[in-house]
C-alpha atoms as a PDB file:
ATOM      1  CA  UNK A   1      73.440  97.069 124.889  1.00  0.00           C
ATOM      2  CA  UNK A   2      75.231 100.779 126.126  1.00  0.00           C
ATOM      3  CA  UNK A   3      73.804 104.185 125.742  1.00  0.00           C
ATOM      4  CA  UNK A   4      75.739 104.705 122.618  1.00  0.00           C
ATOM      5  CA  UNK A   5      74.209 101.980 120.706  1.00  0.00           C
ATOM      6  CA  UNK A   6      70.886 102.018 121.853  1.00  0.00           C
ATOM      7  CA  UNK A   7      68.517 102.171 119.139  1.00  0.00           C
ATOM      8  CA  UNK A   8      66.945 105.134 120.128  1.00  0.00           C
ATOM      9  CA  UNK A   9      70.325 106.618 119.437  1.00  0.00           C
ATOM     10  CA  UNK A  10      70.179 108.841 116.218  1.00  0.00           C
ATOM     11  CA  UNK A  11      72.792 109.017 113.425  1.00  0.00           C
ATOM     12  CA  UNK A  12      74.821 112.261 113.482  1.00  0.00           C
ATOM     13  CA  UNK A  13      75.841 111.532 109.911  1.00  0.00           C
ATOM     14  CA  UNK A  14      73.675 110.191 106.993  1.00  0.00           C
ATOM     15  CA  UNK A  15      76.057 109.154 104.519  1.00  0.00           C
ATOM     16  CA  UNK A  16      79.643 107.577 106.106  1.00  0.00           C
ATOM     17  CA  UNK A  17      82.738 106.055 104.250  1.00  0.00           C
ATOM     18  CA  UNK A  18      84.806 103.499 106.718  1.00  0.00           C
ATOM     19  CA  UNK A  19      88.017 102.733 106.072  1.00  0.00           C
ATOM     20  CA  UNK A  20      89.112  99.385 107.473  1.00  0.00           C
ATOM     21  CA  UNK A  21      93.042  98.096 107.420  1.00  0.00           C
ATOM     22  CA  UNK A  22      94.187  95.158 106.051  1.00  0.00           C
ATOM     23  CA  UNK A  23      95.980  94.950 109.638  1.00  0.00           C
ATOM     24  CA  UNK A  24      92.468  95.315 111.614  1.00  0.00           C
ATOM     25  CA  UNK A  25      90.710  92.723 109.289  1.00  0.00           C
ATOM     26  CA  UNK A  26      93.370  90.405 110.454  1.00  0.00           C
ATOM     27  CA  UNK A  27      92.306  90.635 114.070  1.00  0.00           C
ATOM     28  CA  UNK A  28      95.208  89.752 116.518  1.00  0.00           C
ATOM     29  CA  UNK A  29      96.640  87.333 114.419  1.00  0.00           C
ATOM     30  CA  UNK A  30      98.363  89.840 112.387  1.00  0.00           C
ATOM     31  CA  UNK A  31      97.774  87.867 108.569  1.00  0.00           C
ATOM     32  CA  UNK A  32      95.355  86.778 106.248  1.00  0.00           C
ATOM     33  CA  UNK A  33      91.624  87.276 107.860  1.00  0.00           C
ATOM     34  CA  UNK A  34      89.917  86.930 111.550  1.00  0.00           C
ATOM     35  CA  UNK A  35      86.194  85.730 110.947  1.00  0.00           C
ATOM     36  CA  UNK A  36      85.415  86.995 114.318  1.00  0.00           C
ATOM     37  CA  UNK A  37      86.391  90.352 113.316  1.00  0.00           C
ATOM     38  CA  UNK A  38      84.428  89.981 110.028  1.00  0.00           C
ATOM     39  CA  UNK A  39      81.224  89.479 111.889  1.00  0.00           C
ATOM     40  CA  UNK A  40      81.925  92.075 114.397  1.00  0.00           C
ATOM     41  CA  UNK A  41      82.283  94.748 111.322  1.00  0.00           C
ATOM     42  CA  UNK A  42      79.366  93.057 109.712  1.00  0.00           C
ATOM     43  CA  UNK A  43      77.178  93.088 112.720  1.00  0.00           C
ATOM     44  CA  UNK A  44      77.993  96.801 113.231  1.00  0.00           C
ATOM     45  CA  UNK A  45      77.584  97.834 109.836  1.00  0.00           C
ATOM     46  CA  UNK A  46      74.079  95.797 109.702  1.00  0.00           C
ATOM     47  CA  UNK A  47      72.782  98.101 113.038  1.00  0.00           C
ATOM     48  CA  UNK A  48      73.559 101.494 111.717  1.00  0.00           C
ATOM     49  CA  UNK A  49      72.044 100.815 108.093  1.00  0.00           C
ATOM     50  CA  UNK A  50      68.989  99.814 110.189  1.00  0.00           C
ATOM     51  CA  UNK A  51      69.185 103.404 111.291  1.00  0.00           C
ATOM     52  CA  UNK A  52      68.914 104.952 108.139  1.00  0.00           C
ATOM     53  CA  UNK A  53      72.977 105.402 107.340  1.00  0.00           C
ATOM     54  CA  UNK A  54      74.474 104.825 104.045  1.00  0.00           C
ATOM     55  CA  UNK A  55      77.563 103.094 104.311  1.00  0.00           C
ATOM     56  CA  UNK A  56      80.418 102.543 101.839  1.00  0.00           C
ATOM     57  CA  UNK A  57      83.960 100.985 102.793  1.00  0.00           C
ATOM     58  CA  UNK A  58      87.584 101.032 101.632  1.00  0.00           C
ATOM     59  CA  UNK A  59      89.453  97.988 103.022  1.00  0.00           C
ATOM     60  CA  UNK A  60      93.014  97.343 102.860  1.00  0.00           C
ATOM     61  CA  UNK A  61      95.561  94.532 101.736  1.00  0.00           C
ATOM     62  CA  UNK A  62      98.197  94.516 104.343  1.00  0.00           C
ATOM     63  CA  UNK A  63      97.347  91.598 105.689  1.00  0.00           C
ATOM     64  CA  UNK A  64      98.111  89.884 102.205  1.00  0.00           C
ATOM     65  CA  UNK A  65     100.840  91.778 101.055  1.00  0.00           C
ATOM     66  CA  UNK A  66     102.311  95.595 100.811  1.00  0.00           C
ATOM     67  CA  UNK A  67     103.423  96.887  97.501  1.00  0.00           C
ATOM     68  CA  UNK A  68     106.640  98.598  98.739  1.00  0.00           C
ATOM     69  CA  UNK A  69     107.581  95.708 100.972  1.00  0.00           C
ATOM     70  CA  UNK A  70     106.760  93.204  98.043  1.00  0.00           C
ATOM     71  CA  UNK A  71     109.074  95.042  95.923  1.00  0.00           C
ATOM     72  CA  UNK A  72     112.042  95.547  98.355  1.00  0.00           C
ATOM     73  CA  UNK A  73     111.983  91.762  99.609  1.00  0.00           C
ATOM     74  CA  UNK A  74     111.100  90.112  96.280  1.00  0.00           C
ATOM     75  CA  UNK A  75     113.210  92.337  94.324  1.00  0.00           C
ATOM     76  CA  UNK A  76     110.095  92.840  91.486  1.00  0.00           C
ATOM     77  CA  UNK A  77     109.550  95.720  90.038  1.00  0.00           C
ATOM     78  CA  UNK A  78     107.584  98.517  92.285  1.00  0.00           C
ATOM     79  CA  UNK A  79     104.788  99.323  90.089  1.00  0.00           C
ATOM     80  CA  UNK A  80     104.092  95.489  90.053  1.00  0.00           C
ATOM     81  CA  UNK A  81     104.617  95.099  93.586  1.00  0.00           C
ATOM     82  CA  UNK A  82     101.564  97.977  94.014  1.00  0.00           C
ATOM     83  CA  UNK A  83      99.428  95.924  91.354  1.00  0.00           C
ATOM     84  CA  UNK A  84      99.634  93.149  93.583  1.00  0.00           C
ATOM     85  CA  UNK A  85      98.897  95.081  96.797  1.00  0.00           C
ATOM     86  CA  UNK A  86      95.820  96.558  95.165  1.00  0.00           C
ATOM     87  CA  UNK A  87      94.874  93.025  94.556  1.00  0.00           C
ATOM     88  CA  UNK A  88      95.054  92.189  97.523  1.00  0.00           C
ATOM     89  CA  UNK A  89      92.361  94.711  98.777  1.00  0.00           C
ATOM     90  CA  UNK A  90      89.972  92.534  96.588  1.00  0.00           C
ATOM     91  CA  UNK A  91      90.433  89.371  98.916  1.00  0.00           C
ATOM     92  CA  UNK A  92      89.297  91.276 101.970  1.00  0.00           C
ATOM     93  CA  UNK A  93      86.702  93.260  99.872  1.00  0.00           C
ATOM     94  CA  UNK A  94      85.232  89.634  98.933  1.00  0.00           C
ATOM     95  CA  UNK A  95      85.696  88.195 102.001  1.00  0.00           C
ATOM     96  CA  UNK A  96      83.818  91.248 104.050  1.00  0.00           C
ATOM     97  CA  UNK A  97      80.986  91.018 101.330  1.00  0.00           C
ATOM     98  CA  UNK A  98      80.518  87.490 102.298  1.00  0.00           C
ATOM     99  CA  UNK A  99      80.029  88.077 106.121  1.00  0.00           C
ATOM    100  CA  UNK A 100      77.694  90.963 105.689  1.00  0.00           C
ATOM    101  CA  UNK A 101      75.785  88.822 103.339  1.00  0.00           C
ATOM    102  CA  UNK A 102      75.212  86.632 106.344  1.00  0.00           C
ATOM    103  CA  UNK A 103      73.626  89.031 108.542  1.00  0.00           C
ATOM    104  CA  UNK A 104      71.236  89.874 105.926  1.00  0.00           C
ATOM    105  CA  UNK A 105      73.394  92.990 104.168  1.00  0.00           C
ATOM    106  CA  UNK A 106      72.614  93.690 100.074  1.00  0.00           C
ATOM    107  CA  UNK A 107      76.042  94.567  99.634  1.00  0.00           C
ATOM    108  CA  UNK A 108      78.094  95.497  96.049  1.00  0.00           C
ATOM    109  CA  UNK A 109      81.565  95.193  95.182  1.00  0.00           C
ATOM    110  CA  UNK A 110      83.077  98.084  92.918  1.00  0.00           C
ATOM    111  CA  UNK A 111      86.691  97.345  91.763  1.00  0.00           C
ATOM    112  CA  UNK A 112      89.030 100.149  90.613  1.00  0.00           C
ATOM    113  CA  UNK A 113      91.031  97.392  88.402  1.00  0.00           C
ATOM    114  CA  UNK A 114      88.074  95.961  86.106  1.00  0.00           C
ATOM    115  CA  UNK A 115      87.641  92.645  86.908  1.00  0.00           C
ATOM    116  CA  UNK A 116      83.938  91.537  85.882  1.00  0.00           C
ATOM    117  CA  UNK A 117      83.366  88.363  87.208  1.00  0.00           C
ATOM    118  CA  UNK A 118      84.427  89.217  90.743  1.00  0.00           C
ATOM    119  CA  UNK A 119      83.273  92.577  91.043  1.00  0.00           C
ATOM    120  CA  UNK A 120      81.282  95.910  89.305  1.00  0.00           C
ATOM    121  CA  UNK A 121      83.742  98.275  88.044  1.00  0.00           C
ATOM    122  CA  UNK A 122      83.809 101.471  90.196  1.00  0.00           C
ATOM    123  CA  UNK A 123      81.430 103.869  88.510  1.00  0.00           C
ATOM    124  CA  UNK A 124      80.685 106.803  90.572  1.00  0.00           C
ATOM    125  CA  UNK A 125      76.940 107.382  89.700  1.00  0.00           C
ATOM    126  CA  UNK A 126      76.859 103.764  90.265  1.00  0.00           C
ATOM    127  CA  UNK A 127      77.923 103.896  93.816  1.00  0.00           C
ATOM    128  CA  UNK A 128      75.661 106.346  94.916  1.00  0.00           C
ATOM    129  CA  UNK A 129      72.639 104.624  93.029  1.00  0.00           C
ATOM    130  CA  UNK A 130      73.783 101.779  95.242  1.00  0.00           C
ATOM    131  CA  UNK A 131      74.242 103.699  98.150  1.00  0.00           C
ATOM    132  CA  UNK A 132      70.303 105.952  98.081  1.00  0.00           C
ATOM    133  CA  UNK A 133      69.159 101.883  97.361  1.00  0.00           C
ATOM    134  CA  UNK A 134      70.769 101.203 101.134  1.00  0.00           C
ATOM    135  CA  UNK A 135      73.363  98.775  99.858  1.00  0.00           C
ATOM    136  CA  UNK A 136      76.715  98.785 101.160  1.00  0.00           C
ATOM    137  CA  UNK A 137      79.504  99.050  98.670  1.00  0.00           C
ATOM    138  CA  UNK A 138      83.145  98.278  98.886  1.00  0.00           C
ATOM    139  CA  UNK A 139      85.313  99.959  97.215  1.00  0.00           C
ATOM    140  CA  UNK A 140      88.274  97.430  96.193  1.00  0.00           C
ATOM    141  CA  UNK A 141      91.804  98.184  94.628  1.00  0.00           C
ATOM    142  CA  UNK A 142      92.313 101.271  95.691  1.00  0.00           C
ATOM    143  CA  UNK A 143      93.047 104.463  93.124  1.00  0.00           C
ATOM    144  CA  UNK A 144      93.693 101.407  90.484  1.00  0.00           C
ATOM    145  CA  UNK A 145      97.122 103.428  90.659  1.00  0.00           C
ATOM    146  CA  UNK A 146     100.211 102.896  91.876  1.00  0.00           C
ATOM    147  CA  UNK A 147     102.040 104.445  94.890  1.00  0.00           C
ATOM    148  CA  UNK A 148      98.918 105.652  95.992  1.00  0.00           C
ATOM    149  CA  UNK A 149      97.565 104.402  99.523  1.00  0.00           C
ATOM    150  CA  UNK A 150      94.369 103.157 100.309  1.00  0.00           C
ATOM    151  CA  UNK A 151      94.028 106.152 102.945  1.00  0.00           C
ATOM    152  CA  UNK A 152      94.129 108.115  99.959  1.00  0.00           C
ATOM    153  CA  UNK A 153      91.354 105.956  98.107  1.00  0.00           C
ATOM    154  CA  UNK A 154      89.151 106.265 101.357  1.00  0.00           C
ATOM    155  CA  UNK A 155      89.556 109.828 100.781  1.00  0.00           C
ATOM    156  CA  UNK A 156      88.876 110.115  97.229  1.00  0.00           C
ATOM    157  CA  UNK A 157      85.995 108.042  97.406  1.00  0.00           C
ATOM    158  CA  UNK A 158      84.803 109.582 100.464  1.00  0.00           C
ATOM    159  CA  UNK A 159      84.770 113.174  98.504  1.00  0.00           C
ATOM    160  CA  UNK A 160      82.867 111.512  95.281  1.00  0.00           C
ATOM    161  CA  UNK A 161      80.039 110.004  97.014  1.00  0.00           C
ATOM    162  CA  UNK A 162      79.700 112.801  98.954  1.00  0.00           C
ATOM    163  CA  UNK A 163      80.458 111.140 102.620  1.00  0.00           C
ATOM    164  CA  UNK A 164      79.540 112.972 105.662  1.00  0.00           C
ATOM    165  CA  UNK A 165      82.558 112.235 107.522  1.00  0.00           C
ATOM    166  CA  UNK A 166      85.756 109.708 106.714  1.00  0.00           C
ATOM    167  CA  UNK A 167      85.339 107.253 109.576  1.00  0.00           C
ATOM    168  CA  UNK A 168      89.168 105.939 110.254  1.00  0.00           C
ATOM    169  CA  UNK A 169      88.806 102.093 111.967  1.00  0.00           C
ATOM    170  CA  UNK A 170      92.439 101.422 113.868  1.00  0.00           C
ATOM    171  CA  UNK A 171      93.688  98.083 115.329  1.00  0.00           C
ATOM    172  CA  UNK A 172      94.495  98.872 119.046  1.00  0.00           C
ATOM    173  CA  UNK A 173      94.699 102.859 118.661  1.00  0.00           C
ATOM    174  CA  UNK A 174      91.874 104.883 120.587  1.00  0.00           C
ATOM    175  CA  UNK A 175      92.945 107.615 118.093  1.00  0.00           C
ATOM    176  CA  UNK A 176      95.345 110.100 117.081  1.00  0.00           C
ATOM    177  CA  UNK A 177      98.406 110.971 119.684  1.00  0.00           C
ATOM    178  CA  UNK A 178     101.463 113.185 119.734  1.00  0.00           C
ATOM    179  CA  UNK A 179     103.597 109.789 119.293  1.00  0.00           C
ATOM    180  CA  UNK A 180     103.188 106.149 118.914  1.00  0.00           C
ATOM    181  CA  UNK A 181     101.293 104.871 122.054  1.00  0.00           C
ATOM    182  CA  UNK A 182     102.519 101.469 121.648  1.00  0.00           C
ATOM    183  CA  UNK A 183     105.899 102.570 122.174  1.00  0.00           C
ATOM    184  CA  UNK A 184     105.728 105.498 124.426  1.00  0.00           C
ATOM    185  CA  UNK A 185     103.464 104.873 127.239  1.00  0.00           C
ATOM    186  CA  UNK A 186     103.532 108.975 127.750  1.00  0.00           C
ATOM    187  CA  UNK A 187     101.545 109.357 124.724  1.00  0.00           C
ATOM    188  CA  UNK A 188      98.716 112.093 124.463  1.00  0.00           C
ATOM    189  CA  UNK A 189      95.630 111.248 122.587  1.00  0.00           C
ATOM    190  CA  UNK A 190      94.154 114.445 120.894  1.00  0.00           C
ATOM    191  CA  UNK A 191      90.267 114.458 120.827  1.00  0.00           C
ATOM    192  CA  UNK A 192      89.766 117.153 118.450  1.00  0.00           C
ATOM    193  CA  UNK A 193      92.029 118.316 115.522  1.00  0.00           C
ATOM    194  CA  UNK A 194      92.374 120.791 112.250  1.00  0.00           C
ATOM    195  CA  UNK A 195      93.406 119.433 109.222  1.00  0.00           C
ATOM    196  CA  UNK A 196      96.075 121.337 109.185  1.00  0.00           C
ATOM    197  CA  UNK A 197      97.547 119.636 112.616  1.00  0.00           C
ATOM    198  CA  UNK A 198      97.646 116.662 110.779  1.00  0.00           C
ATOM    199  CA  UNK A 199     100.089 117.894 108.043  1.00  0.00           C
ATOM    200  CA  UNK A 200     102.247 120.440 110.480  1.00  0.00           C
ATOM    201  CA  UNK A 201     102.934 118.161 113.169  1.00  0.00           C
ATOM    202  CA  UNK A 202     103.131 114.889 110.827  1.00  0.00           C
ATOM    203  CA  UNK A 203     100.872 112.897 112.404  1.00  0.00           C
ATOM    204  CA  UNK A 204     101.044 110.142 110.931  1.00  0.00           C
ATOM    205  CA  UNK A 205      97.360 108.958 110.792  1.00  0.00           C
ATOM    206  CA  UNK A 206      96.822 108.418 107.427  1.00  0.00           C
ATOM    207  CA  UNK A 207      99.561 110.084 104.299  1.00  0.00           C
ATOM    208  CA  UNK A 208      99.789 113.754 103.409  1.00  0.00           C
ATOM    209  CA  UNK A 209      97.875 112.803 100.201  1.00  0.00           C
ATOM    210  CA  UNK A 210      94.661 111.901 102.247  1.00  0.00           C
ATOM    211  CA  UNK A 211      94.753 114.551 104.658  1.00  0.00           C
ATOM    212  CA  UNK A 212      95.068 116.800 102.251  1.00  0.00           C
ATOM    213  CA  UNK A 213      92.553 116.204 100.251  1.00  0.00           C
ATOM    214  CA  UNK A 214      90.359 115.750 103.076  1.00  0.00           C
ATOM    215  CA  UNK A 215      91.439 119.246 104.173  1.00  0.00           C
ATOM    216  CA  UNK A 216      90.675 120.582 100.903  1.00  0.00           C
ATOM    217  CA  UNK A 217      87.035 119.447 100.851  1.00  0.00           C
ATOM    218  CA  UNK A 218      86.508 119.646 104.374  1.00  0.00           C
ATOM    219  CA  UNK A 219      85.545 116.282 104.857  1.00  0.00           C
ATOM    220  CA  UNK A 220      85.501 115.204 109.052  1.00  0.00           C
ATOM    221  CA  UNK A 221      87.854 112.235 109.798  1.00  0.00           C
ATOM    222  CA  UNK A 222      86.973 110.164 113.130  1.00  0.00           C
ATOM    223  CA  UNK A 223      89.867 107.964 113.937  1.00  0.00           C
ATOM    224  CA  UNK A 224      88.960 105.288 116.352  1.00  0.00           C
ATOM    225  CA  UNK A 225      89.709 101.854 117.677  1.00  0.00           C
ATOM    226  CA  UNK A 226      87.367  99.440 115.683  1.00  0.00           C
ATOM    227  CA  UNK A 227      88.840  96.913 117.890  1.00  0.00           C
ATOM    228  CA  UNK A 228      86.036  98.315 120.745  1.00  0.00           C
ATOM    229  CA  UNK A 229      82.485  96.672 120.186  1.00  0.00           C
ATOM    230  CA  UNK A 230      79.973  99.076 119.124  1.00  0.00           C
ATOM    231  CA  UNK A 231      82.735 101.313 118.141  1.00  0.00           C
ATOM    232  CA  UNK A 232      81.302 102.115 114.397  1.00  0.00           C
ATOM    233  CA  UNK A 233      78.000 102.757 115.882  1.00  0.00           C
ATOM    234  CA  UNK A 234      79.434 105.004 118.326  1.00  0.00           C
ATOM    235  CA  UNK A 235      80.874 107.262 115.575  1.00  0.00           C
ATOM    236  CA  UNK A 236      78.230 107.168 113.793  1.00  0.00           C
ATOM    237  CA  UNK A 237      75.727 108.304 116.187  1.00  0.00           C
ATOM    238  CA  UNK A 238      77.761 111.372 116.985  1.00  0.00           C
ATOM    239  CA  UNK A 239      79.259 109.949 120.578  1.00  0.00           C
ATOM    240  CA  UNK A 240      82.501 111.261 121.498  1.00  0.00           C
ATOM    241  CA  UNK A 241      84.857 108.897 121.022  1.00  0.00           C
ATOM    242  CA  UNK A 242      88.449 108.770 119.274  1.00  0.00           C
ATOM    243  CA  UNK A 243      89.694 112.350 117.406  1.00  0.00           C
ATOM    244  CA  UNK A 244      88.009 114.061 115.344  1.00  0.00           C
ATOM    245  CA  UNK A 245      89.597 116.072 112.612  1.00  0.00           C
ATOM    246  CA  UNK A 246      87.737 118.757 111.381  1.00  0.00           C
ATOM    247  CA  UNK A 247      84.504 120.030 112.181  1.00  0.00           C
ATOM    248  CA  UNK A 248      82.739 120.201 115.950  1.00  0.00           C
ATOM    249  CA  UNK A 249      81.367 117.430 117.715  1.00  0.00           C
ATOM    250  CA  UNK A 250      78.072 117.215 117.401  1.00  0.00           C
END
């Protein structure tokens, strides 16, 4: 075990919301669900609850299927094609909850799209009962809106259950750059950013929606590559690692 995850290590934040993509849930297969990444997340998540931190999460569905891309290759209606993308945010929500149940996590399921028999609809007092209880709760569905991301649902939620800082979990990207690394090998990784970088220069870490609602509530984004072991705990604990949007490191 490194520096960074030692368990002398102290959290920097006490309250975090991760975001995780459908696309790094999928591990390097690209579709449907990696177990090895589950327990990864799971084991990461279990060792900075042991040190005190609240944790929520927003997962993703595009491993299972995009709204927009639903809709343009299926030729369904676009609102639909969003239901069914929100939907499937609830099979990786369910499937997450069962690996963290493994390693010993009490962990709650709050749907945006009421769905009682496979999840708690999302209630905000709720969620932060859950959270001061030490639970982890996932935050499935999205908005419950269409045309609305899930970056923009990690955001939301982030700013109702009063979240210390966003904690953005990319597939294969250290953080945020001046242009896509995969395809420019010339790429510059910032390590510290303003909100308002984010919307100038169109950097395309998360939509406009998101960042500007993070911007508006000052909320501190870490982007990061959850692909790293010990990466989570590494933001958590305040280690310099990835970009940070907002405030100074601390």
């Amino acid at each position: 075990m490194d520096a960074a995850s030692a368990p002398s290590s102290r959290p920097a934040y006490q309250r975090v919301l991760l975001k995780l993509s459908g696309e790094a849930l999928a591990g390097d297969g690209g579709v449907w669900l990696d177990p090895a990444v589950l327990q990864v997340v799971s084991a990461e998540v279990s060792d900075i609850t042991a040190r005190g931190v609240q944790v929520a999460i927003v997962v993703g569905g595009g491993n299972i299927a995009r709204g927009s891309d639903l809709s343009r290759r299926l030729a369904i209606d676009e609102v639909t094609g969003h239901t069914m993308g929100m939907l499937a945010t609830v099979i990786n929500g369910l499937a997450l909850m069962d690996a963290m149940e493994r390693v010993g996590l009490v962990v709650r399921v709050m749907s945006s799209i009421e769905m009682h028999q496979v999840a708690e609809p999302y209630i905000r007092r709720r969620a932060l009962r859950h959270l001061e209880k030490g639970r982890v709760v996932i935050f499935v569905a999205g908005t419950g809106s269409p045309y609305f991301s899930t970056d923009t649902a990690a955001a939301l939620r982030a700013i109702e259950v009063q979240a210390d800082a966003l904690l953005m979990a990319k597939k294969g990207v250290s953080g945020v750059y001046d242009k896509d690394p995969r395809k420019h090998p010339d790429a510059v990784m910032f390590t510290h950013l303003d909100h308002m970088d984010i919307l100038n220069r169109d950097l395309r870490v998360m939509d406009a929606t998101a960042a500007a609602l993070c911007k508006d509530n000052n909320m501190d984004i870490i982007v990061f590559d959850v692909t790293r072991s010990g990466n989570i705990t590494r933001a958590v604990v305040g280690e310099a690692i990835g970009t940070l949007v907002g405030g100074a490191r601390r």
